[in-house]
Each structure stands twice: as C-alpha cells, then as structure tokens.
Protein backbone atom coordinates (compact mmCIF):
# COMPACT_ATOMS: atom_id res chain seq x y z
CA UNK A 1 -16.11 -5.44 -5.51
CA UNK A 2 -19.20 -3.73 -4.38
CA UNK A 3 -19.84 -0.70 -1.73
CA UNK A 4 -22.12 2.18 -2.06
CA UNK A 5 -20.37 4.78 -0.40
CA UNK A 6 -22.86 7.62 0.13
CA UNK A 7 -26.99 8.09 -0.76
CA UNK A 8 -26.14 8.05 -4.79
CA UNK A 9 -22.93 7.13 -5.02
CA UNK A 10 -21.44 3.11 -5.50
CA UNK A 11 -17.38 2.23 -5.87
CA UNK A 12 -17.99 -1.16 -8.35
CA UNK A 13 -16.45 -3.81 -10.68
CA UNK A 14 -17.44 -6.44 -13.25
CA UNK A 15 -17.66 -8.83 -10.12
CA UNK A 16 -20.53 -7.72 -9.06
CA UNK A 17 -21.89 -5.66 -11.10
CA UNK A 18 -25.38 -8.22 -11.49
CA UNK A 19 -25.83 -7.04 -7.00
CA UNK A 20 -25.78 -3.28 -8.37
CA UNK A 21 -29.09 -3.76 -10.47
CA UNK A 22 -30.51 -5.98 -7.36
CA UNK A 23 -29.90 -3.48 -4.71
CA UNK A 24 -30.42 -0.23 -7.12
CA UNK A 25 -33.88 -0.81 -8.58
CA UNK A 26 -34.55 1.91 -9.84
CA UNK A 27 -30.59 2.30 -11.39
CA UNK A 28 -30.66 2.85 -15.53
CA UNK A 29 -26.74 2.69 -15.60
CA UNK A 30 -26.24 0.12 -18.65
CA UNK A 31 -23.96 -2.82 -17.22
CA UNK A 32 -22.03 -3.19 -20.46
CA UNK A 33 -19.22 -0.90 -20.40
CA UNK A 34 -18.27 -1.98 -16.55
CA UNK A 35 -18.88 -5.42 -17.78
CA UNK A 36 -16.27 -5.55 -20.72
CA UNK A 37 -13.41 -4.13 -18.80
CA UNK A 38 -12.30 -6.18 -16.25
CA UNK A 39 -9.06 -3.92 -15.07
CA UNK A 40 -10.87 -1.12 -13.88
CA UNK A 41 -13.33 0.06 -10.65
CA UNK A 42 -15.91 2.47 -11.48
CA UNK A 43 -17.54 5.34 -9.57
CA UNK A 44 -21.58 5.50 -9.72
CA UNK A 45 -23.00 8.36 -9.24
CA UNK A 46 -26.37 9.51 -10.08
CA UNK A 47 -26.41 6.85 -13.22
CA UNK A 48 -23.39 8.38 -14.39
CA UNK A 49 -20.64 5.57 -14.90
CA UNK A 50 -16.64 7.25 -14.40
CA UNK A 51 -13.71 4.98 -14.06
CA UNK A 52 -11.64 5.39 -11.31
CA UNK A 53 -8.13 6.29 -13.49
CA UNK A 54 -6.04 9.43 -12.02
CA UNK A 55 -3.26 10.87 -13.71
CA UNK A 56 -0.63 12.31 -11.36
CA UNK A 57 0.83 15.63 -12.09
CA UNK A 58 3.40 15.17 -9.52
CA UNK A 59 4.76 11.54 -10.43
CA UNK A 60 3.24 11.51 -14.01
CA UNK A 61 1.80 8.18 -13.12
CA UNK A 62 -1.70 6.61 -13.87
CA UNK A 63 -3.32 5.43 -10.97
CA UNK A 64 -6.26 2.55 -11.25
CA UNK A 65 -8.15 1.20 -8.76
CA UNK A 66 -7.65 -2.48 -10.02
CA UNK A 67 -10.49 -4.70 -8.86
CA UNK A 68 -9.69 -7.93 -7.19
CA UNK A 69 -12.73 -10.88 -5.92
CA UNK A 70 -12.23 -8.78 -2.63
CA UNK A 71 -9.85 -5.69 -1.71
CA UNK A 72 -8.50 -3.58 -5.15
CA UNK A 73 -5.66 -3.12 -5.52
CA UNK A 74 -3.81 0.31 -7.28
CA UNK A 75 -2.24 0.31 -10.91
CA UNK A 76 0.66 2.50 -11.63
CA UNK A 77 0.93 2.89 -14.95
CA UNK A 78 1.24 -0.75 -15.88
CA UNK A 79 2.30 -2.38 -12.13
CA UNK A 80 0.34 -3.86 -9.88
CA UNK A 81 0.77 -2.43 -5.69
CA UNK A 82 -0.19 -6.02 -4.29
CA UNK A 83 0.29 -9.86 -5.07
CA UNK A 84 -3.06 -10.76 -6.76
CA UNK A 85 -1.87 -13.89 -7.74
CA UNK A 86 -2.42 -17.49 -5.08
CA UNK A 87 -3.32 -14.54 -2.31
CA UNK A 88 -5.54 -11.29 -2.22
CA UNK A 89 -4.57 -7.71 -1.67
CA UNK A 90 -5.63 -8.24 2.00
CA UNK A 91 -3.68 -11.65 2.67
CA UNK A 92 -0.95 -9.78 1.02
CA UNK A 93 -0.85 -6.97 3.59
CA UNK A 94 -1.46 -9.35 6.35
CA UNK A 95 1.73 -11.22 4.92
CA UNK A 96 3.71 -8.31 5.17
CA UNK A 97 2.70 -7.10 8.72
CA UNK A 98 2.93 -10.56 9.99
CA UNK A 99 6.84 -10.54 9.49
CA UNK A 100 7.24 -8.19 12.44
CA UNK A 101 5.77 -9.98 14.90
CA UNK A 102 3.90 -8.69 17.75
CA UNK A 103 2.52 -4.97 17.24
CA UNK A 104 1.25 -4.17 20.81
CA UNK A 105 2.12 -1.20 21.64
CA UNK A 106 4.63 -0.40 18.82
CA UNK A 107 4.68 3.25 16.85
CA UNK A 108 4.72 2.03 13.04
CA UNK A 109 6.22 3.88 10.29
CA UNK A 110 4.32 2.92 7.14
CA UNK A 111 6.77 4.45 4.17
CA UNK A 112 4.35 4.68 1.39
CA UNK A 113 0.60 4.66 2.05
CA UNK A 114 -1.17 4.07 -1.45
CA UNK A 115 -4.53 2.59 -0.46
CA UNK A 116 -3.67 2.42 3.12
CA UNK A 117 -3.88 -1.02 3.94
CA UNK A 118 -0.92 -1.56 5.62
CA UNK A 119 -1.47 1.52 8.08
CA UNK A 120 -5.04 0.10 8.69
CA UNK A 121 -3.80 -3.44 9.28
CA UNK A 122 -0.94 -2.39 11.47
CA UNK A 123 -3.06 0.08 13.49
CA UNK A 124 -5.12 -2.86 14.86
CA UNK A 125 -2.19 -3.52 17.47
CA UNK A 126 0.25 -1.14 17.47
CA UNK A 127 -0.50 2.35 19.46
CA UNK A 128 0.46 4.73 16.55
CA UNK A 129 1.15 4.66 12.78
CA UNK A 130 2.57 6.83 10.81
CA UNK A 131 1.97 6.68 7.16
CA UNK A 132 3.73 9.16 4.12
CA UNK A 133 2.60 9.47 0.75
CA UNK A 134 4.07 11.34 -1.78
CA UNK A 135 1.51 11.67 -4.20
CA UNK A 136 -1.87 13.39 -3.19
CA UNK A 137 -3.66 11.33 -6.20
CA UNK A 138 -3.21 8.16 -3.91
CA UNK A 139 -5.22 9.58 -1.46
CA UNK A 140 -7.95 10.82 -3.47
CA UNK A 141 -7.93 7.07 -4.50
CA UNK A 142 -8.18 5.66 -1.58
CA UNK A 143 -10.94 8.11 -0.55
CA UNK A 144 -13.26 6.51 -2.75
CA UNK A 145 -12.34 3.23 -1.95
CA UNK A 146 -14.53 1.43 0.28
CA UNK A 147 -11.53 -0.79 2.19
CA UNK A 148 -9.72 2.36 2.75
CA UNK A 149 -12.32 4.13 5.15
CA UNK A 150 -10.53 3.43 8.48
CA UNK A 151 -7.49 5.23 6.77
CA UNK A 152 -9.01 8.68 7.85
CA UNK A 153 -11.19 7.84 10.82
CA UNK A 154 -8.66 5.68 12.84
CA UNK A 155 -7.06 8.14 15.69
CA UNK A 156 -4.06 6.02 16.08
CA UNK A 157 -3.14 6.41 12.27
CA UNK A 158 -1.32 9.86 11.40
CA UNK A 159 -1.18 10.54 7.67
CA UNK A 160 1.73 12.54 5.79
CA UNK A 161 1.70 13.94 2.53
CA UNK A 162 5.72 14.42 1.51
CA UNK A 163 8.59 12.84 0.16
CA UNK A 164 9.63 9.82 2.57
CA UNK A 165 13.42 10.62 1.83
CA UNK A 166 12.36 14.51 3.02
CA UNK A 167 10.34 13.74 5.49
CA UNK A 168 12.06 11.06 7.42
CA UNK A 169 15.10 13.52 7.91
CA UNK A 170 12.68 15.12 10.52
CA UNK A 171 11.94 12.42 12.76
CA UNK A 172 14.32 12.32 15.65
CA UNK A 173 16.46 9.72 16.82
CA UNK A 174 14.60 5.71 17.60
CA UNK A 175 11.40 7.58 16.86
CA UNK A 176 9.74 4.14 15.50
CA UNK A 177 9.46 1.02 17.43
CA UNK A 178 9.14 -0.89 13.72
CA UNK A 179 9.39 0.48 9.88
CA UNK A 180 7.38 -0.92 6.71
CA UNK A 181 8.85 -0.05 3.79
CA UNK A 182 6.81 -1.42 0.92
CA UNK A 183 7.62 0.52 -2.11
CA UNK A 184 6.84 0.50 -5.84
CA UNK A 185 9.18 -1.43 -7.62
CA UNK A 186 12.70 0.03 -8.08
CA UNK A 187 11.87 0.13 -11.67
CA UNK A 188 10.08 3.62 -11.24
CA UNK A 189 11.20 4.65 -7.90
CA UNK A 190 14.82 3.62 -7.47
CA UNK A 191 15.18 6.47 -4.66
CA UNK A 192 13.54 4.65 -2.21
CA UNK A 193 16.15 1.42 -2.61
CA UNK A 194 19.60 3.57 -1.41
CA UNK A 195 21.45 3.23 0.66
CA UNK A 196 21.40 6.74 2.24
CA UNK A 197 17.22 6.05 3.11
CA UNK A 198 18.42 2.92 4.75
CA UNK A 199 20.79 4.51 7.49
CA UNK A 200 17.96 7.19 7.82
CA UNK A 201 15.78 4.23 8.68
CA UNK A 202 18.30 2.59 10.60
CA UNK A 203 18.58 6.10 12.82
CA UNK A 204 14.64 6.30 13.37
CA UNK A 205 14.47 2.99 14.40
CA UNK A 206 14.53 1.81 17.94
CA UNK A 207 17.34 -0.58 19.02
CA UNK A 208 15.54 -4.14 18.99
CA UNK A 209 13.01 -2.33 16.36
CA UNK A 210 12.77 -4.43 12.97
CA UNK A 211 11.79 -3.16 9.58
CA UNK A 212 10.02 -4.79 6.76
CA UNK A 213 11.42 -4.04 3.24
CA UNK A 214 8.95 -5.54 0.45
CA UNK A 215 10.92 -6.26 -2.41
CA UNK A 216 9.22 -8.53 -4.76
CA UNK A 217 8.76 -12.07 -5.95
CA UNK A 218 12.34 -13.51 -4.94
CA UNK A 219 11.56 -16.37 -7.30
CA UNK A 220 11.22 -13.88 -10.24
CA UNK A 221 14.53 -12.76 -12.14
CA UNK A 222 13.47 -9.00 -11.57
CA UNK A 223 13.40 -10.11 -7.23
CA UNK A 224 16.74 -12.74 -7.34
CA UNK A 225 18.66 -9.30 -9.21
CA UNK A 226 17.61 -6.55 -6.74
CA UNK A 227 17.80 -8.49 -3.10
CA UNK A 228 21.12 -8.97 -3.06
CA UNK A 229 21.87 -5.54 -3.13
CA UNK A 230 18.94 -4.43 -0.34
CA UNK A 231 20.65 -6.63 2.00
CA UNK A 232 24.13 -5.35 1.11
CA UNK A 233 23.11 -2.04 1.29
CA UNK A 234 21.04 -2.44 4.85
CA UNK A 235 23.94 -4.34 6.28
CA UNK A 236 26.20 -1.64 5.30
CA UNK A 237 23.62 1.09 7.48
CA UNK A 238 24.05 -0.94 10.14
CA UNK A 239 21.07 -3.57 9.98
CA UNK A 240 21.76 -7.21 10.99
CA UNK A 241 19.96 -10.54 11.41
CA UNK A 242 18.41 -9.15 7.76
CA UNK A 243 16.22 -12.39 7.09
CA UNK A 244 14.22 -13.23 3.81
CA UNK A 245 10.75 -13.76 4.03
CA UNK A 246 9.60 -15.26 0.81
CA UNK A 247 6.00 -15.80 1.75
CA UNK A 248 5.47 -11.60 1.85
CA UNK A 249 8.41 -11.46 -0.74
CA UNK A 250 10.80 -9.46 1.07
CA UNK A 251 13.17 -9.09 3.81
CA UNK A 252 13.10 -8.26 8.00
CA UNK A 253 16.39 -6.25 9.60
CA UNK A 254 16.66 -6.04 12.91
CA UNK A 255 18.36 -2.61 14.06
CA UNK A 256 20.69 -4.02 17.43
C-alpha cells in the first residue's frame, strides 16, 4: 500500500515501502521500523513515522489499519474486518454487494461503515446510501486512508455517526430498497445478531427489498455454530427465501 495523501503527508506499508524512497528523494525516514512490522500502515508526515493504531474510548477497541497487497483492511483488537485470505479486501466487498443483485436505482442501508467500502462500492449504482457507524475512531481511520476518499466526497452517500440499533428505530416504514448488514463478529458485538434488529430491518425494508447479512466463513466451526440461528431468527421477523451465499460468507433474505 502506497498513497501520499497531501504535500508532506504518505499513508504506507512494508509493501512498498522501497516506491516511498523513489518518489520522496529527498525523504530521511529510516525504512526499518515500517519494514519489520508487517501488520501495521503508517502515517508519513514530515519524516516523522506514526502507526496508524487508534484506541476507542467508546468501544474500548484497537483499531489498525491492516495492510493488504492492495486495499487495508481494519483490525479490531485482534479480528480482521475483511477476508484477506484467496480474495482482497476489495473482491471481498464486491462479493458481498454482488449478492443483491442489481443496484440501479436502489436506497442502500450500509449498517456499519468501518472503512467505507461497502458504501463506496454500493454507491456506484444505487441512487442513495446510507451508512452508520458507531464509533467516530473508524472514521478518523478511514480519513487517512487513501481507498476511503470517495466515502466523504460522494453526494449519493449519507454518513451517520450512532448506534445502528438507535438509529434505525428512526427510519420510517420500507425506507430502504436493500440492507447490508456486515458486522463484526458476534464475538464482540452480539447486539447486532438479535432478533429484535432483524424485525427493525425487516420494517425498513421495502417489500421485494433483500438484505445481506455477512456472517463469516460457513466452513469454519465459529460460521457452521452462529448461521443457524441468523436464519432462525430472520425467519422468525418475517424474512423468507433467506439463501446462503458462501462465496461472500453469509446469507440474502428477501422481505415479501
């Protein structure tokens, strides 16, 4: 990974950290500390080397901008946000969005923003989306991350700050067209697998709208535990044709 961002300023990793002294000639910033740790971005600015690692007041999570071959990805405290593994943080989100089908037109609810990728990618063909985050130290993340840009100067893409199980109580009725709910894993934010979000989601939702629920590798004993009861509990708010979708490890519902 490797952007400069502003006169003075680069977002960088050890995987290309040989282009920084080739484009920065006159840069003294010593390659050895970005070199030797592999998990971490840095921020350079004016030769001074900071790694980009956030501590959340609000969540008590660390955030890392994980580096990748292309797109980061985020670390919270200890889990990765996207598959890193046989695809890229971008194939990933293109995974995900893919499930929905067509996007022209639609108004997208994006449940949990992080780096924005999903928002971005969805934005490309639907007319609006809406994206929450709960936890302002994503953002500042994703400010200084050079594949999150379009996040704040796309018009069709609205951003939230809030709780999603807060602030989807204010949306009214079949306010969404299509829903992508890709949170962290239940491990740390079991909220955002009930039930009572579900019918919430089921209520915003168009009729013929679909949502996509990431849930995690269904081939992993973590995934074959917990998607049994996501598609127990979305049947019971009143989803149906609720399909798996291995290949963006997760499920579609269909609200009829």
């Amino acid at each position: 990974m490797f952007s400069k961002m502003h006169k003075g300023t680069i977002v960088l990793s050890h995987f290309q950290v040989a282009s920084l002294l080739q484009s920065q000639k006159e840069a003294t910033v010593s390659i050895s500390l970005i070199s030797k740790h592999k998990n971490r971005c840095y921020l350079v600015e004016n030769n001074t080397v900071s790694p980009i690692v956030v501590y959340s007041e609000k969540t008590g999570w660390v955030r890392t901008l994980y580096p990748t071959s292309s797109a980061p990805t985020t670390l919270i405290s200890g889990i990765l946000m996207h598959r890193i593994k046989d695809v890229d943080p971008t194939e990933d989100t293109v995974r995900k969005i893919r499930t929905l089908g067509s996007l022209k037109g639609a108004v997208v609810l994006d449940t949990a923003t992080g780096l924005g990728y999903t928002a971005i990618e969805a934005s490309k063909q639907a007319n609006k989306v809406v994206t929450v985050e709960l936890d302002p130290t994503a953002l500042e993340i994703a400010q200084l991350n050079p594949w999150s840009q379009k996040l704040f100067n796309n018009p069709k893409i609205i951003q939230i700050v809030g709780d999603i199980g807060k602030e989807v109580k204010k949306f009214k009725n079949e306010d969404f067209t299509h829903i992508v709910h890709d949170p962290p894993t239940s491990r740390i934010t079991g909220e955002l697998y009930s039930g009572n979000l579900y019918k919430e989601f089921y209520r915003i939702l168009k009729s013929g709208g679909k949502m996509f629920h990431y849930i995690g590798d269904p081939n992993s004993e973590h995934g074959a535990q917990v998607t049994p009861g996501v598609i127990r509990r979305l049947q019971e708010a009143g989803f149906r044709d609720i399909e798996k979708r291995p290949e963006a490890f997760g499920v579609v519902a269909v609200k009829f």
